[in-house]
Protein backbone atom coordinates (compact mmCIF):
# COMPACT_ATOMS: atom_id res chain seq x y z
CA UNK A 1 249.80 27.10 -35.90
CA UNK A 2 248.10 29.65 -38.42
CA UNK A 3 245.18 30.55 -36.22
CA UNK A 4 244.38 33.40 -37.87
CA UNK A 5 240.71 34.13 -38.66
CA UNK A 6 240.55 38.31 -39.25
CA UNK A 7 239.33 37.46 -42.50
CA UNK A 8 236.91 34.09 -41.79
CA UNK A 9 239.07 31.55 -43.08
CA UNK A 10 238.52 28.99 -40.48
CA UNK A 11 236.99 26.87 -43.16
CA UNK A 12 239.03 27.31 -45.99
CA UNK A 13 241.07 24.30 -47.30
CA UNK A 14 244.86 25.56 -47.35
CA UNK A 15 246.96 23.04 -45.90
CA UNK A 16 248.39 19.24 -47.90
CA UNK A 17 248.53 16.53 -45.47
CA UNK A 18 251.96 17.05 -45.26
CA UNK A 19 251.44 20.65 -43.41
CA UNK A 20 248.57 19.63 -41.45
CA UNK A 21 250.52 16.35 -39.85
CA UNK A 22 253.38 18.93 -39.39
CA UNK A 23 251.77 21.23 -37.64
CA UNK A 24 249.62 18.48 -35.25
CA UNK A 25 252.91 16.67 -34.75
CA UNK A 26 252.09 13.12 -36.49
CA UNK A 27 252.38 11.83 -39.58
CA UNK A 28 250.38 11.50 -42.92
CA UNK A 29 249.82 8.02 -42.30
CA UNK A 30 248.11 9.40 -38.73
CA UNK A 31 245.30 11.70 -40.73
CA UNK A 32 244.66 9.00 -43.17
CA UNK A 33 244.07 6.76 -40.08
CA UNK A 34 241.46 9.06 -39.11
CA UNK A 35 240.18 9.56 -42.34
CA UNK A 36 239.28 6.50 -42.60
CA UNK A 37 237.87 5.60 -39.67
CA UNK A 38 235.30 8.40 -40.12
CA UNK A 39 236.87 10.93 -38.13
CA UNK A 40 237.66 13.84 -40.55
CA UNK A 41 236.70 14.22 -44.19
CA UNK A 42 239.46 16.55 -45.64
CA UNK A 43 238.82 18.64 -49.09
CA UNK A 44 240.15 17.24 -52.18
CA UNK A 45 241.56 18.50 -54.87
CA UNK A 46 242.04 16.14 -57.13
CA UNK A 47 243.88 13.46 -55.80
CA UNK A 48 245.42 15.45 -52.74
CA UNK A 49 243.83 16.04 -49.23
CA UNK A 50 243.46 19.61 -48.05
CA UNK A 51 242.82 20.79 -44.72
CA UNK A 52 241.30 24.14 -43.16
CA UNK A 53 241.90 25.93 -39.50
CA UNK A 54 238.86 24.46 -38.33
CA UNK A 55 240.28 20.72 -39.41
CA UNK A 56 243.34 21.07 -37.73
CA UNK A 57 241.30 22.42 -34.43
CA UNK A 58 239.40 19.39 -34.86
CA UNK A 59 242.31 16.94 -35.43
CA UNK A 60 243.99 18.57 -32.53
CA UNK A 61 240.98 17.94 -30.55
CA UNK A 62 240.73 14.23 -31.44
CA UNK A 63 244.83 13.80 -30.94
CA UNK A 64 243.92 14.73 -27.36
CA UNK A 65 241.37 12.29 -27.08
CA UNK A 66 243.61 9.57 -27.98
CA UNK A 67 247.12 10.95 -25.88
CA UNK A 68 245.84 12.53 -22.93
CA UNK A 69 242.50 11.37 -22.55
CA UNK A 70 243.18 7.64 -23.40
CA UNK A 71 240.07 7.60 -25.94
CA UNK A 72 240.46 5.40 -28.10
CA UNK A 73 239.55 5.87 -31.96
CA UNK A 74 236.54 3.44 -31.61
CA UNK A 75 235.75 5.08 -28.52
CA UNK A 76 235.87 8.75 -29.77
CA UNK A 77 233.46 7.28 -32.82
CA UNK A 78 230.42 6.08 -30.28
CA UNK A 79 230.78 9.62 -28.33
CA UNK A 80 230.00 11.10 -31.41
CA UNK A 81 226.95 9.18 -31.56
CA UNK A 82 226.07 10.45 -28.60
CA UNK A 83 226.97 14.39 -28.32
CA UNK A 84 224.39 16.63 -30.19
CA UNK A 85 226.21 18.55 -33.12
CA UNK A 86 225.43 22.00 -31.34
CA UNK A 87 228.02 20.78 -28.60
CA UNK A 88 230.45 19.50 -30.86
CA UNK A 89 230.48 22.70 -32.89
CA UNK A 90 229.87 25.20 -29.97
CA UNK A 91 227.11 26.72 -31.31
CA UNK A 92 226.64 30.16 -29.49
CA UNK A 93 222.95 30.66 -28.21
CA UNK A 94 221.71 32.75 -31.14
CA UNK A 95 222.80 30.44 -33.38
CA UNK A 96 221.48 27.23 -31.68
CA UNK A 97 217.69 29.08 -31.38
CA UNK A 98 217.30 29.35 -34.78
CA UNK A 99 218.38 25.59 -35.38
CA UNK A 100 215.76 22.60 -36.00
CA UNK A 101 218.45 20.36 -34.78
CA UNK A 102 218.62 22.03 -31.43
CA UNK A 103 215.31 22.60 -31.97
CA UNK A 104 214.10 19.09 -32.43
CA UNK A 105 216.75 16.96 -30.95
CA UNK A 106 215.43 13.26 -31.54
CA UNK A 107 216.36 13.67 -35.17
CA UNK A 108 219.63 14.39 -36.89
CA UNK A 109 219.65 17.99 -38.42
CA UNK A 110 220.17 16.64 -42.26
CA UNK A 111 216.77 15.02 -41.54
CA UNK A 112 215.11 17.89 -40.54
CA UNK A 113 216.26 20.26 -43.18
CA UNK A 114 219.16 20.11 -45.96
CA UNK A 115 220.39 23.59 -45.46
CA UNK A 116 220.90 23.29 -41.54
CA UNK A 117 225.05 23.26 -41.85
CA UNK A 118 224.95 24.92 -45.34
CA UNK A 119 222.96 28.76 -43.69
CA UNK A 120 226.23 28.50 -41.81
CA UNK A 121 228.89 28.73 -44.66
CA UNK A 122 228.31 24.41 -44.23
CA UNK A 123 228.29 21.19 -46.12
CA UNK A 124 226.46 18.09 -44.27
CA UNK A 125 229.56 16.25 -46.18
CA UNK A 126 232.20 18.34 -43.83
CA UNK A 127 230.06 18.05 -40.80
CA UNK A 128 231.92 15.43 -38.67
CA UNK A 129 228.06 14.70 -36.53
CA UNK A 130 227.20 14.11 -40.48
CA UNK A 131 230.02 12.09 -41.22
CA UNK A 132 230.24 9.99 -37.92
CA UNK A 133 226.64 9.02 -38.21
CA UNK A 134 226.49 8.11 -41.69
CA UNK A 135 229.71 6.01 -41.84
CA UNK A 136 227.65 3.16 -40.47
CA UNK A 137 224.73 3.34 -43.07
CA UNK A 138 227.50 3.24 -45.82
């Protein structure tokens, strides 16, 4: 896999579908399965579904859940309702500090303030804490 980050790509959208389900060995129909159970929320352009570094790390992550942990896809959703964000994302302890989510844990971070994700290159849209939690509001 193109784990490459010397220039802080991690987050850039670079891969189709088609490359990302390649490289996680499934198929499309896999990733829109967890697209639309809430799981991921790839970059579009246009039409097509890109994916970054960090989504593939991510969809990796959730693949294991399912194969070798036995989670199922409902079951991964309600741990996400219960992990704080900074645990998800593996904030390191600077980072967490200056954080009002971390900071004030009882409420979400987009709550607290809108540019929580976004002072770290972030989108609440691309967050999956964000997306998880909203899903059920929508």
């Amino acid at each position: 896999m193109a784990n490459n980050n010397k220039n802080g790509n991690d987050d850039r959208a670079l891969y189709t579908i088609g490359v990302a389900a390649e490289l996680l060995g499934t198929t499309d129909q896999t990733l829109r399965l967890y697209e639309k159970h809430g799981l991921i929320k790839p970059s579009r352009r246009g039409k097509n579904r890109f994916f970054s570094n960090n989504d593939i790390k991510w969809m990796q992550c959730i693949r294991d859940l399912i194969h070798i942990e036995k989670i199922s896809i409902e079951g991964i959703k309600r741990l996400l309702d219960y992990a704080p964000c900074w645990e998800i994302r593996r904030c390191p302890d600077h980072t967490k500090e200056e954080c009002s989510a971390f900071k004030h844990p009882n409420k979400p971070c987009w709550e607290l303030t809108k540019t929580s994700c976004s002072e770290n290159g972030k989108d609440c849209d691309h967050c999956i804490v964000y997306i998880s939690r909203t899903r059920k509001k929508g």
